[in-house]
C-alpha atoms as a PDB file:
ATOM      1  CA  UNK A   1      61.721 134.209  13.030  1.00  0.00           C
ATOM      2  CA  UNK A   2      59.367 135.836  15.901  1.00  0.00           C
ATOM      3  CA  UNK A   3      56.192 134.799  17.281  1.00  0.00           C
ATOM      4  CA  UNK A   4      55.795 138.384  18.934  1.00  0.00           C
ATOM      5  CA  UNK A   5      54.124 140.455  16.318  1.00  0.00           C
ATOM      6  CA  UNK A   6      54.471 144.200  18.649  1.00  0.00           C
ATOM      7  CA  UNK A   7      58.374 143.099  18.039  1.00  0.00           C
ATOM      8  CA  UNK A   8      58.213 143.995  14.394  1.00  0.00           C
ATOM      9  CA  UNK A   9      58.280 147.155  12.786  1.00  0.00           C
ATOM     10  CA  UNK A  10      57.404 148.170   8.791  1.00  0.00           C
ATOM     11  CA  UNK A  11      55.151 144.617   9.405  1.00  0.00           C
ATOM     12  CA  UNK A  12      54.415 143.115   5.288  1.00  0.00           C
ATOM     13  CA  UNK A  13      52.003 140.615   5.115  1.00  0.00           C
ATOM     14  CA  UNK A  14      53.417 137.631   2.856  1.00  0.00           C
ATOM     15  CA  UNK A  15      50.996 134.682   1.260  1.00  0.00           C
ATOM     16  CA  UNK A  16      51.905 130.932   1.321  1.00  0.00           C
ATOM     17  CA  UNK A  17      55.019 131.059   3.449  1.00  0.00           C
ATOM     18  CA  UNK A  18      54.949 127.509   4.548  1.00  0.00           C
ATOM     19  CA  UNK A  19      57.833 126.580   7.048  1.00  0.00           C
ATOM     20  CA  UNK A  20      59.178 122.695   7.712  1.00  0.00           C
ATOM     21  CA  UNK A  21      59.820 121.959  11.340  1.00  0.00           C
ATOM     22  CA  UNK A  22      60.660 117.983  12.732  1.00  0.00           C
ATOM     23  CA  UNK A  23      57.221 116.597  12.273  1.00  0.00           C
ATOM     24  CA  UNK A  24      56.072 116.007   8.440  1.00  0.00           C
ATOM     25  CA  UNK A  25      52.753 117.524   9.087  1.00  0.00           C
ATOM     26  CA  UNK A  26      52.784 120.460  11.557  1.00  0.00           C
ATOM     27  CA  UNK A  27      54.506 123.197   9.223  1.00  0.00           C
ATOM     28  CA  UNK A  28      54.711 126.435  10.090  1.00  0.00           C
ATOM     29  CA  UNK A  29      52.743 129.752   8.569  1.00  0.00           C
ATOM     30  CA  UNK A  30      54.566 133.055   8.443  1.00  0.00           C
ATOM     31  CA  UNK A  31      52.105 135.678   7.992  1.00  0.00           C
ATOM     32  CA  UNK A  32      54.604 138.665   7.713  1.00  0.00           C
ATOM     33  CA  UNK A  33      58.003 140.074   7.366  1.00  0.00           C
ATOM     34  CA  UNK A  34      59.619 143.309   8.662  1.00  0.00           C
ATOM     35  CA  UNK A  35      62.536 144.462  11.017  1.00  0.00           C
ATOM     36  CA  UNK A  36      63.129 143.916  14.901  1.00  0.00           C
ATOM     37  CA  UNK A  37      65.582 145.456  16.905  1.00  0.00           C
ATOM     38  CA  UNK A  38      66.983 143.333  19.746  1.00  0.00           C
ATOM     39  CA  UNK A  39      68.259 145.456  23.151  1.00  0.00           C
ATOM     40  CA  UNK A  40      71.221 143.158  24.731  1.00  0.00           C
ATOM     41  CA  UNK A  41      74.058 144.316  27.098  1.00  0.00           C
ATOM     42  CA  UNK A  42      73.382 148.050  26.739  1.00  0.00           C
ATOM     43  CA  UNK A  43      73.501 147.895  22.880  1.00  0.00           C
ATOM     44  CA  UNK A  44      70.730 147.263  20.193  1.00  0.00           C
ATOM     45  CA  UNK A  45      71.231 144.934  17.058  1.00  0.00           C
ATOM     46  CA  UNK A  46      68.853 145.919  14.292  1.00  0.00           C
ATOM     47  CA  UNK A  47      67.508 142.379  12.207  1.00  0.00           C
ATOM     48  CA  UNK A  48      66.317 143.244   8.853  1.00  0.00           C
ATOM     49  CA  UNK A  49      63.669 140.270   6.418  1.00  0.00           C
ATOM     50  CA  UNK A  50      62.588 138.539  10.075  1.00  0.00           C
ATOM     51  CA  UNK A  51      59.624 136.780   9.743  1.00  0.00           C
ATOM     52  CA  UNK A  52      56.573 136.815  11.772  1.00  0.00           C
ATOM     53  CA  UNK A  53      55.174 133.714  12.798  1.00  0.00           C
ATOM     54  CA  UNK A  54      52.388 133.140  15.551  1.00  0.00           C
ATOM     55  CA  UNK A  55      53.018 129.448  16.193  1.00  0.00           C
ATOM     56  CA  UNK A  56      56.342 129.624  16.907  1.00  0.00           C
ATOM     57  CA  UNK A  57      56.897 128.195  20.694  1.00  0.00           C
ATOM     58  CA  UNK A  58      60.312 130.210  20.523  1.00  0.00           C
ATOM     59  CA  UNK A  59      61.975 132.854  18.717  1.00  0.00           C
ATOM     60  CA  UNK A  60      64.568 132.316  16.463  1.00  0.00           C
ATOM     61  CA  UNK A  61      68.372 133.949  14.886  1.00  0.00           C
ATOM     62  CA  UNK A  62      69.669 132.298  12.066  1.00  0.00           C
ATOM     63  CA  UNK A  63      73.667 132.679  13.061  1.00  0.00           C
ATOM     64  CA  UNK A  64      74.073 132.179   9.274  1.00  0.00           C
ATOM     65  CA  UNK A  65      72.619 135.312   8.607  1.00  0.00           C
ATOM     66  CA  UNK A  66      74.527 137.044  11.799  1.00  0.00           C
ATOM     67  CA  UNK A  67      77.681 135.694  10.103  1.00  0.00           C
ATOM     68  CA  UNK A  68      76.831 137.183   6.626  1.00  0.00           C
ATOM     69  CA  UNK A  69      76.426 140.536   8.408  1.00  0.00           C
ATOM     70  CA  UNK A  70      80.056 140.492   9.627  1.00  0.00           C
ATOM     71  CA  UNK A  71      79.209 139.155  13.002  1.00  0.00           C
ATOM     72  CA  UNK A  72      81.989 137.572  14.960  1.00  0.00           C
ATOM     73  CA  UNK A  73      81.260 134.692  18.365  1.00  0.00           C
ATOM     74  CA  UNK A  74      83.404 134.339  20.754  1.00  0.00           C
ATOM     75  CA  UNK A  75      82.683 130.836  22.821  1.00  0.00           C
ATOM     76  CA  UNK A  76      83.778 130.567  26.292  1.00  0.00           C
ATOM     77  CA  UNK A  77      82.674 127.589  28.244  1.00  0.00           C
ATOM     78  CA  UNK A  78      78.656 127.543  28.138  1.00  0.00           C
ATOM     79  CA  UNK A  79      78.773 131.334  27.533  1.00  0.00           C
ATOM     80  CA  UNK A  80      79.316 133.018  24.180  1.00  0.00           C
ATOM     81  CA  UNK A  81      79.418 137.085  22.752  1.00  0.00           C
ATOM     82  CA  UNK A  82      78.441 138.210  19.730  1.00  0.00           C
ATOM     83  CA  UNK A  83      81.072 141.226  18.410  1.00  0.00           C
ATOM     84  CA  UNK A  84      80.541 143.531  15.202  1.00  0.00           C
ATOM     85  CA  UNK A  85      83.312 146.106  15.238  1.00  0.00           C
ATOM     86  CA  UNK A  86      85.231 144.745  18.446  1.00  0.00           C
ATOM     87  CA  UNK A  87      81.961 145.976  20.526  1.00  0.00           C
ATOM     88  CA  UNK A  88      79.845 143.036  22.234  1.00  0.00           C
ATOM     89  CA  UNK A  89      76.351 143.135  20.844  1.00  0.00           C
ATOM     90  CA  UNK A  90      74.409 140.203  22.364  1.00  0.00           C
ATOM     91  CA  UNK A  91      75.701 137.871  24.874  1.00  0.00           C
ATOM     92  CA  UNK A  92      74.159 134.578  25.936  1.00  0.00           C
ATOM     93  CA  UNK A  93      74.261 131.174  27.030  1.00  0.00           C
ATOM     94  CA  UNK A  94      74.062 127.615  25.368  1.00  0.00           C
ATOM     95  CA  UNK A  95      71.044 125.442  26.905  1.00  0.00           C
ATOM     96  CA  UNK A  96      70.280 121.869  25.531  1.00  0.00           C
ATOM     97  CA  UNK A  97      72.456 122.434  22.491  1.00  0.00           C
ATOM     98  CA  UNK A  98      70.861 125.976  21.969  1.00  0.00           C
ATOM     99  CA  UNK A  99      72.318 129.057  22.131  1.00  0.00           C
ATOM    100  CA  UNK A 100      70.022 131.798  23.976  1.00  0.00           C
ATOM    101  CA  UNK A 101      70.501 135.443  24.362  1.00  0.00           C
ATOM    102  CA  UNK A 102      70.278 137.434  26.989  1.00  0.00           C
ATOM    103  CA  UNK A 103      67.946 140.217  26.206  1.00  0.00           C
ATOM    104  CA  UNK A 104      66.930 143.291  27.720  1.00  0.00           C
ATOM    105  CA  UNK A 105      63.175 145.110  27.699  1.00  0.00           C
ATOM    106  CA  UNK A 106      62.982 148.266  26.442  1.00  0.00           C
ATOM    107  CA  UNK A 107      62.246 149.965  28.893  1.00  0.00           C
ATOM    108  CA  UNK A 108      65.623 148.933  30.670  1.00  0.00           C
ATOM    109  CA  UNK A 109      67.617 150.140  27.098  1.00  0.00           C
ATOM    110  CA  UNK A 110      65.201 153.401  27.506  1.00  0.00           C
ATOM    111  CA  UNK A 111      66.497 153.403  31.532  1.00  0.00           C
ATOM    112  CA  UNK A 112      69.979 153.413  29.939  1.00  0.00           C
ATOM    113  CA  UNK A 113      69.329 156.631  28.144  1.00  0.00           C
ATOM    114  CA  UNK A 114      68.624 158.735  30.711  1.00  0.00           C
ATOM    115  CA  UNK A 115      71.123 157.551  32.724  1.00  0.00           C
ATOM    116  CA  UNK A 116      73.432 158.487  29.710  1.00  0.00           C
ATOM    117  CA  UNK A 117      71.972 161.854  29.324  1.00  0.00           C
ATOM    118  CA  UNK A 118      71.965 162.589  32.965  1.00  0.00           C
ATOM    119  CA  UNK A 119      75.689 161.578  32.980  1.00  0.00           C
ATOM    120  CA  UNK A 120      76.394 163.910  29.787  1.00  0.00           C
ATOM    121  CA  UNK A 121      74.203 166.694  31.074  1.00  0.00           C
ATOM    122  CA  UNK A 122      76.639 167.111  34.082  1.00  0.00           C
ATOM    123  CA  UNK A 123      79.547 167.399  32.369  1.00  0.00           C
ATOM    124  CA  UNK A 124      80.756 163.509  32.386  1.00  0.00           C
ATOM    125  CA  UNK A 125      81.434 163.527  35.792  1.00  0.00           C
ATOM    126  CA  UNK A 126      81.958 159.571  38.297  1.00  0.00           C
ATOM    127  CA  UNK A 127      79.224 157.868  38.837  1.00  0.00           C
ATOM    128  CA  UNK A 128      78.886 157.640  42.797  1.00  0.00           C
ATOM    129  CA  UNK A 129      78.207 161.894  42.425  1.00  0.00           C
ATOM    130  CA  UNK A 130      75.591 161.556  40.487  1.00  0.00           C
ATOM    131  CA  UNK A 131      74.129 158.887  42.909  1.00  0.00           C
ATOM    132  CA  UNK A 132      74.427 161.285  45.439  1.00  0.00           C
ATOM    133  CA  UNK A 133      72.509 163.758  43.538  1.00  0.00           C
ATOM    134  CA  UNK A 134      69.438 161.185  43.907  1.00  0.00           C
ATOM    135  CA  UNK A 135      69.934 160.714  39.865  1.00  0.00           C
ATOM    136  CA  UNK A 136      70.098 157.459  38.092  1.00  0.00           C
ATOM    137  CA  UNK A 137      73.188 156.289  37.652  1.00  0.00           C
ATOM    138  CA  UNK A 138      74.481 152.602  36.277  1.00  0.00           C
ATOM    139  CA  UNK A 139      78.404 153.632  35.726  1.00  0.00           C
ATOM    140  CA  UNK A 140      77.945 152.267  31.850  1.00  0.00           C
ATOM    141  CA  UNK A 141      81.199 152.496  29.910  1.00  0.00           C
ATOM    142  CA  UNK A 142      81.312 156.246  28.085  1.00  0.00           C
ATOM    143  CA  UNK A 143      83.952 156.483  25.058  1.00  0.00           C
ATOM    144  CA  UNK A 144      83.945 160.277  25.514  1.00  0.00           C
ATOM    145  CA  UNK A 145      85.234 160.049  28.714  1.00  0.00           C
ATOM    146  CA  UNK A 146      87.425 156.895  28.087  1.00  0.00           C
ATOM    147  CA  UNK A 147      89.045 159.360  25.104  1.00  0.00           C
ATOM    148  CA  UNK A 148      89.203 162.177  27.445  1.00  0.00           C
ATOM    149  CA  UNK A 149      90.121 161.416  30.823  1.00  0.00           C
ATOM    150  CA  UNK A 150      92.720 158.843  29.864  1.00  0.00           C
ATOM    151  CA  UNK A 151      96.555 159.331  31.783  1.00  0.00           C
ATOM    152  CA  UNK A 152      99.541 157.561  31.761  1.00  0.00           C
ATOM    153  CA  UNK A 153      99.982 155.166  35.253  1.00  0.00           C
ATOM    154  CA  UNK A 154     103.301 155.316  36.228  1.00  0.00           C
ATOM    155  CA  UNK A 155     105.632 152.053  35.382  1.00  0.00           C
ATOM    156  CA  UNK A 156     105.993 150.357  38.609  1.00  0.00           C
ATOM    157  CA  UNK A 157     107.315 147.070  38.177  1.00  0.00           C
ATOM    158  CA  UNK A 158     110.716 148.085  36.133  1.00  0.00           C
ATOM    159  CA  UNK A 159     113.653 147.212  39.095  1.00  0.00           C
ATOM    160  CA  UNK A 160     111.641 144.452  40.017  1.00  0.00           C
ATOM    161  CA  UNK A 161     111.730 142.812  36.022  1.00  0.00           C
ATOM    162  CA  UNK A 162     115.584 143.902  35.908  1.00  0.00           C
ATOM    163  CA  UNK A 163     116.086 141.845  38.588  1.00  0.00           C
ATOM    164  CA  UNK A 164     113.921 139.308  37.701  1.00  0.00           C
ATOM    165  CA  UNK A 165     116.135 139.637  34.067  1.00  0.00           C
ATOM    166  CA  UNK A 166     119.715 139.511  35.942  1.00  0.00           C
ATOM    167  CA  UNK A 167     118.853 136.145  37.923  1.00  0.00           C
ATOM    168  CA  UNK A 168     117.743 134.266  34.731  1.00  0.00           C
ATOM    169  CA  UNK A 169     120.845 135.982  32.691  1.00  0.00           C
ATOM    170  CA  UNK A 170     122.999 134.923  35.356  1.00  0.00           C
ATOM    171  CA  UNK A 171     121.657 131.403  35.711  1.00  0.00           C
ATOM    172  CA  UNK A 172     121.346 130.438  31.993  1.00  0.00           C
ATOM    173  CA  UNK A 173     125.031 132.062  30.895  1.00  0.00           C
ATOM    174  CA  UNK A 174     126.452 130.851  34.173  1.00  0.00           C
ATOM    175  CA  UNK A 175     128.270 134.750  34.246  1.00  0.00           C
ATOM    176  CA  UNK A 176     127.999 137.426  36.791  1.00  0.00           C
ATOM    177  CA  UNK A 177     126.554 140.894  35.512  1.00  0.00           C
ATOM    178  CA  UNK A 178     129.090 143.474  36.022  1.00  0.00           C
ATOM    179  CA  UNK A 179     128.211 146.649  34.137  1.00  0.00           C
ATOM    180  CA  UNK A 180     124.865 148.611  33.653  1.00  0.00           C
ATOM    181  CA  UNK A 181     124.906 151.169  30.950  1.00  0.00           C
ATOM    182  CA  UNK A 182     121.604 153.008  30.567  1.00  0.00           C
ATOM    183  CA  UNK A 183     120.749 156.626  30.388  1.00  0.00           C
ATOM    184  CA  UNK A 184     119.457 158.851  33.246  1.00  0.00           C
ATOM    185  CA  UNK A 185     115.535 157.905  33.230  1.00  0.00           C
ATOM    186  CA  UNK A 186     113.782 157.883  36.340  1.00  0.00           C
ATOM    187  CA  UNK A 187     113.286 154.320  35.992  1.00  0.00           C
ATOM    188  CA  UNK A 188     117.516 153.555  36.732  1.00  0.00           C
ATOM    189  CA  UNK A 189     118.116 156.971  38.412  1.00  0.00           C
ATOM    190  CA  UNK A 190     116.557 155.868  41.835  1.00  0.00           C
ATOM    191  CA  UNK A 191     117.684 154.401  45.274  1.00  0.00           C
ATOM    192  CA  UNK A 192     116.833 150.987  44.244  1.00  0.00           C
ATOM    193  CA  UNK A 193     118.857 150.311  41.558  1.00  0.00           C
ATOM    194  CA  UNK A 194     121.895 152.191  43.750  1.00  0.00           C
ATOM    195  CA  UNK A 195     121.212 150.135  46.490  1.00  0.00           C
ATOM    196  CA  UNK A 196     121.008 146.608  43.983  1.00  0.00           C
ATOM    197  CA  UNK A 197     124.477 148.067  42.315  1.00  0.00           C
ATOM    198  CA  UNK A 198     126.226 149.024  45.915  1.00  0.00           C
ATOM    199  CA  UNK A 199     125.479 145.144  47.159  1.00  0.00           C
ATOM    200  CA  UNK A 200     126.236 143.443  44.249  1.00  0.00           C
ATOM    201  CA  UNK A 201     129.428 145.019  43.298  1.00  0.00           C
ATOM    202  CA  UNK A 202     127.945 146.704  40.081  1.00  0.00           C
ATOM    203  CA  UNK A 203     129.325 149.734  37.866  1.00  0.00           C
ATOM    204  CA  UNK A 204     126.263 151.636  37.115  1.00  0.00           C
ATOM    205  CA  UNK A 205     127.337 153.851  34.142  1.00  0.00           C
ATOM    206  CA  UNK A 206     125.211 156.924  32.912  1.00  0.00           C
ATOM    207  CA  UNK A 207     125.094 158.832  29.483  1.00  0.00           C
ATOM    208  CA  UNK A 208     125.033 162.557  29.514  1.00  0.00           C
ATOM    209  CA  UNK A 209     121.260 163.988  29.905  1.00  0.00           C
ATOM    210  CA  UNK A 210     120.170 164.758  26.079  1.00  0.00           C
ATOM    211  CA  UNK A 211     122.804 162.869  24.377  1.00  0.00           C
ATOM    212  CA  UNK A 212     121.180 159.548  22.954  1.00  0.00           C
ATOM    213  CA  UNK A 213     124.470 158.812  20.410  1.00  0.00           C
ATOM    214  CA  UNK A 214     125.554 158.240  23.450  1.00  0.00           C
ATOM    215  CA  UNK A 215     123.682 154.904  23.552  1.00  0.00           C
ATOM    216  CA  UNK A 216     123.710 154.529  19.858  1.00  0.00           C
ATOM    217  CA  UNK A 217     123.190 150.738  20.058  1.00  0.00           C
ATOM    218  CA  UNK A 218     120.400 150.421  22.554  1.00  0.00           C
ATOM    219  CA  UNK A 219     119.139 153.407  19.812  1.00  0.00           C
ATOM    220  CA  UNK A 220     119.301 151.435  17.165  1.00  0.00           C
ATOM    221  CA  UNK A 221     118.214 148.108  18.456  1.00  0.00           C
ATOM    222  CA  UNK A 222     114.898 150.164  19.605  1.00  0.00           C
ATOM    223  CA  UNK A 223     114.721 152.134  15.610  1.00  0.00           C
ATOM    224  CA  UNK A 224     114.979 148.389  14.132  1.00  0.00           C
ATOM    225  CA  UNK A 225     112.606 146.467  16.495  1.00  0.00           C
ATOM    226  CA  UNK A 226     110.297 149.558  15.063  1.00  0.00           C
ATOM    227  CA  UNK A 227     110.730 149.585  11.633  1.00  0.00           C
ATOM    228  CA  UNK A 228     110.303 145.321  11.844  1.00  0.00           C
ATOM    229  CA  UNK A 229     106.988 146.001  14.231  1.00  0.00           C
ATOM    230  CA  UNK A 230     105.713 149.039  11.788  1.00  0.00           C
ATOM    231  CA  UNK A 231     106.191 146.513   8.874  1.00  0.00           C
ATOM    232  CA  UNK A 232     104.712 143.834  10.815  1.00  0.00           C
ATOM    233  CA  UNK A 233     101.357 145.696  12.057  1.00  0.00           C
ATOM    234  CA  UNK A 234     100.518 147.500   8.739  1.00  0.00           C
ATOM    235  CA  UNK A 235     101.565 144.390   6.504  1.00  0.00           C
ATOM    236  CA  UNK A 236      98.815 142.409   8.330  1.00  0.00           C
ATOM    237  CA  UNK A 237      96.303 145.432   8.122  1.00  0.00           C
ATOM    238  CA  UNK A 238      95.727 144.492  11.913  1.00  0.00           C
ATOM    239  CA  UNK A 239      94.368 147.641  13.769  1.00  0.00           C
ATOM    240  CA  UNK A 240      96.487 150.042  15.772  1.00  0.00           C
ATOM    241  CA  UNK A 241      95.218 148.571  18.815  1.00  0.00           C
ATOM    242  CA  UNK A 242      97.818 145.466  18.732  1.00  0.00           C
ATOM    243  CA  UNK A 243     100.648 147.334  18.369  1.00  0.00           C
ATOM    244  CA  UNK A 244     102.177 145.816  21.307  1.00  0.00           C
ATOM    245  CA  UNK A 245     101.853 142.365  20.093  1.00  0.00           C
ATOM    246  CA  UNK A 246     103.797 143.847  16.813  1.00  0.00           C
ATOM    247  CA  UNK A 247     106.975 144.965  18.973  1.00  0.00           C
ATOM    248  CA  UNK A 248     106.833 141.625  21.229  1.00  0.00           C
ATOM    249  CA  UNK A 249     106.687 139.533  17.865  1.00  0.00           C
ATOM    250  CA  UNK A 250     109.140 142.135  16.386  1.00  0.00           C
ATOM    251  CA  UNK A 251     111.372 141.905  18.981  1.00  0.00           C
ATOM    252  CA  UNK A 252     111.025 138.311  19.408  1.00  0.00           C
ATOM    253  CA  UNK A 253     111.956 137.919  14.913  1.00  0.00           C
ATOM    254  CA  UNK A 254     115.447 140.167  15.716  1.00  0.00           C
ATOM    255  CA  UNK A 255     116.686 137.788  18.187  1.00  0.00           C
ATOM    256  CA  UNK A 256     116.498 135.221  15.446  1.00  0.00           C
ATOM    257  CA  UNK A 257     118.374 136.573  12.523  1.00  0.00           C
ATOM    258  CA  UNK A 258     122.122 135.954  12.410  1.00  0.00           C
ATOM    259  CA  UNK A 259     124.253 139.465  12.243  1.00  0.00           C
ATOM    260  CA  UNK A 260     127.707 139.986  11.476  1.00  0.00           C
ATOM    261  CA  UNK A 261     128.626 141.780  14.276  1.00  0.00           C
ATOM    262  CA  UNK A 262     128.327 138.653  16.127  1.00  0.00           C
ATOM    263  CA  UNK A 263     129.822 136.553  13.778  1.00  0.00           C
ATOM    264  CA  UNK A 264     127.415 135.663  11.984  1.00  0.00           C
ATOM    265  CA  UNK A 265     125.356 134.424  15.295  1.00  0.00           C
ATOM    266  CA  UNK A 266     121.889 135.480  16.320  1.00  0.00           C
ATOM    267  CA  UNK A 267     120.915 136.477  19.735  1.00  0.00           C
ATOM    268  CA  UNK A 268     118.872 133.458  20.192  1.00  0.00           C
ATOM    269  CA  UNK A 269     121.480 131.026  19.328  1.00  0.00           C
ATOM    270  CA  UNK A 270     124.218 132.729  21.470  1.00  0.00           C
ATOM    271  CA  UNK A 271     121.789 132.482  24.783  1.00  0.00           C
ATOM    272  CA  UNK A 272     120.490 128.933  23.729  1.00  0.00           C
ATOM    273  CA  UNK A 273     124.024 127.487  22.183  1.00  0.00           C
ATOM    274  CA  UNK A 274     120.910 125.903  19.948  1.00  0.00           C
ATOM    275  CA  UNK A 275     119.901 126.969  15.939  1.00  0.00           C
ATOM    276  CA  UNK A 276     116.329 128.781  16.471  1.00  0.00           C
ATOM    277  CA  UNK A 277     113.735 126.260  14.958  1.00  0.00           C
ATOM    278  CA  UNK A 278     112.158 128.951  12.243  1.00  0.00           C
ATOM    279  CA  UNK A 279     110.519 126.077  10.628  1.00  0.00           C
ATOM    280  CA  UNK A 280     107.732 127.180  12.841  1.00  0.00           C
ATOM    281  CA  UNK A 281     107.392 131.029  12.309  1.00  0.00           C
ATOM    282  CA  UNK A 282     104.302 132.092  10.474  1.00  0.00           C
ATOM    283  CA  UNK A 283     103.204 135.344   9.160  1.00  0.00           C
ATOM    284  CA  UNK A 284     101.884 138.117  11.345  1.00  0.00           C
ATOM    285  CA  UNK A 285      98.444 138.299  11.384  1.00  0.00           C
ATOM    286  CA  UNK A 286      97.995 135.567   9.477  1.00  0.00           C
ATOM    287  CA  UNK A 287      94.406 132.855   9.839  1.00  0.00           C
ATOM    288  CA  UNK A 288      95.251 130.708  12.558  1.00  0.00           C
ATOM    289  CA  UNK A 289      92.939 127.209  12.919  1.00  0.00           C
ATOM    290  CA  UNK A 290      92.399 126.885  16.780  1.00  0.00           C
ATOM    291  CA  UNK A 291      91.524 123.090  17.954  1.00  0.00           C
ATOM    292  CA  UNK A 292      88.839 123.504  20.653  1.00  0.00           C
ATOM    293  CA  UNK A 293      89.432 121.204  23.704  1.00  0.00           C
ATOM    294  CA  UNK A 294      86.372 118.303  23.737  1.00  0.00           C
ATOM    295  CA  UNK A 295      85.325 119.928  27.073  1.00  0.00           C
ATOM    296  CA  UNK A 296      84.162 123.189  25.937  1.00  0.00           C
ATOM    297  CA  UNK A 297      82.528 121.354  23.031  1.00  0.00           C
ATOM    298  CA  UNK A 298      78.796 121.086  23.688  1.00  0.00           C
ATOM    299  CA  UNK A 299      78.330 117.671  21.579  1.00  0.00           C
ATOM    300  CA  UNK A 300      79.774 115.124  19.470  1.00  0.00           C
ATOM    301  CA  UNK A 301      78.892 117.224  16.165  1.00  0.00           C
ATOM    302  CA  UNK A 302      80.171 120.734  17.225  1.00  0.00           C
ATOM    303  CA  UNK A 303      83.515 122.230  15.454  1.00  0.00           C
ATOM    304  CA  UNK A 304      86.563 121.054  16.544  1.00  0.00           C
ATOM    305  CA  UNK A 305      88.239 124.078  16.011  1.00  0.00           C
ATOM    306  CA  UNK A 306      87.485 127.857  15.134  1.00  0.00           C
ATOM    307  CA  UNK A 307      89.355 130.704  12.980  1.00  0.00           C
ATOM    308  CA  UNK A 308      91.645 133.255  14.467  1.00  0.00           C
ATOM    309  CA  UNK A 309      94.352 135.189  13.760  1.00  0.00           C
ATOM    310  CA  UNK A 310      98.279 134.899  14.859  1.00  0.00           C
ATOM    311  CA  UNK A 311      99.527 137.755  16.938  1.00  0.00           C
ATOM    312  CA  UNK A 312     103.065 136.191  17.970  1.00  0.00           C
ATOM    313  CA  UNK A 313     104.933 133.200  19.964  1.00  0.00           C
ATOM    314  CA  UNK A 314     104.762 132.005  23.327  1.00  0.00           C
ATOM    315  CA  UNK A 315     107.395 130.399  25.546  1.00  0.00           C
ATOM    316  CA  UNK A 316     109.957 129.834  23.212  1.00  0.00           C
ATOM    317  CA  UNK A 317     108.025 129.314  19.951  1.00  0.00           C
ATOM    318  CA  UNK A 318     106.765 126.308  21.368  1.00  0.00           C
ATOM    319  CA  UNK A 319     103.188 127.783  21.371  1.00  0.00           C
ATOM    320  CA  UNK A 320     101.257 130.332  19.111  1.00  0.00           C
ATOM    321  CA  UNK A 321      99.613 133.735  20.680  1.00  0.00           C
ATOM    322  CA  UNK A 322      96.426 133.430  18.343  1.00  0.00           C
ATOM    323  CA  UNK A 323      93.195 136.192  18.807  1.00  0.00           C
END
């Protein structure tokens, strides 16, 4: 409901449309209905059957309706995003048990345009040269460019995670690594890990370059964890998006089941010398029930807890990694 009547467009009169507010007698007229389109956060959310209604001391979104429209919140603290299609479309704040938006004029949202147009009429190039062109510029996100100009960043933090690996091996097992096998990657074949295997005492052994039978169970450990994180990601018709959190849970799932070529004994039980507790696994991408904690409640009556969906296990399966 709107009180602004230049905020509707294809405006219908309607007759007798008699709204109850908190007082018995001081009902509300709506004189109209037609469409507004809201401009929040750089995006615009089109509201279809909103009624006009001149009395109204503020305007008004049913979150019913927002819902029915495949509308998604996301509450954090006293601010909150609305999401259709994983893309924030209005973003507010929640004041005296209300929830307000954040809106935008449209002249800003028209602002936005040129400053899009200006950015695709050069050719997608940074922002801070098109600021020194003396054009507008207000470095919005662009998907083109996002599509196009993405690279790979080089893995940095690999010796420091094997080592990081060795300690806790070490520590937990009470045994002394002895052996690396891996193959000749740039990520082993460099002065760190020679230096780590000269001071430690370590054999550092290398397959042949192009010969991967040559670490046929690494191989296969990698074509399982795979298959179990294909099965995984298009079992819970989750997009691609969260394919890592299909290998971590996949990976996570083979560490649990018993093989015979360790007697029988899984992964999990040999580095725990404890039975994994599966009592507790649930299905990938399943509806997870989330309790909210009473201090990002707003008051007594709010929901205690909120839908979202299980992506995989935390610190030994002693805590759920829900979206």
């Amino acid at each position: 409901m709107f009180s602004i009547k230049n905020l509707l467009t294809s405006l219908s009169p309607v007759s007798h449309f008699s709204i109850a507010t908190g007082k018995p007698s001081s009902n509300l007229i709506a004189e109209g209905i037609g469409n507004v389109t809201i401009f929040s956060n750089g995006s615009t959310l089109n509201l279809s059957n909103c009624l006009y209604v001149p009395k109204l001391t503020c305007n008004l979104i049913s979150l019913l309706q927002l819902f029915k429209n495949k509308l998604t919140i996301n509450r954090q603290n006293s601010n909150f995003q609305l999401i259709s299609n994983g893309t924030t479309v209005l973003q507010g704040y929640v004041n005296n048990n209300l929830m307000k938006i954040n809106l935008e004029t449209p002249s800003s949202f028209v602002a936005t345009l040129i400053d899009d147009l200006w950015h695709k009429r050069l050719g997608h190039p940074g922002s801070v040269p098109v600021r020194n062109m003396g054009l507008p510029s207000n470095n919005a996100p662009c998907i083109t460019c996002d599509l196009n100009k993405a690279h790979l960043l080089p893995f940095k933090h690999q010796f420091e995670l094997f080592v990081i690996a060795k300690k806790r091996m070490e520590n937990q097992l009470n045994q002394t690594l002895k052996k690396i096998v891996s193959d000749q990657g740039g990520e082993f074949l460099n002065s760190e890990f020679k230096n780590l295997s000269n001071s430690h005492g370590l054999i550092h052994v290398f397959s042949p370059a192009y010969t991967p039978e040559h670490n046929g169970f690494s191989k296969r450990a990698n074509w399982t964890i795979l298959e179990k994180a294909r099965c995984l990601l298009n079992g819970s018709n989750l997009p691609n998006v969260y394919w890592a959190e299909a290998i971590s849970t996949a990976t996570f799932l083979s560490n649990l089941i018993p093989t015979p070529s360790r007697h029988n004994n899984s992964l999990y039980a040999l580095w725990t010398k404890a039975h994994p507790r599966i009592k507790k696994l649930r299905v990938f991408g399943c509806l997870a029930i989330l309790i909210i904690p009473k201090n990002l409640r707003s008051w007594k009556l709010d929901q205690t807890g909120r839908e979202g969906i299980l992506l995989g296990y935390e610190n030994d399966m002693t805590a759920y990694r829900v979206l």
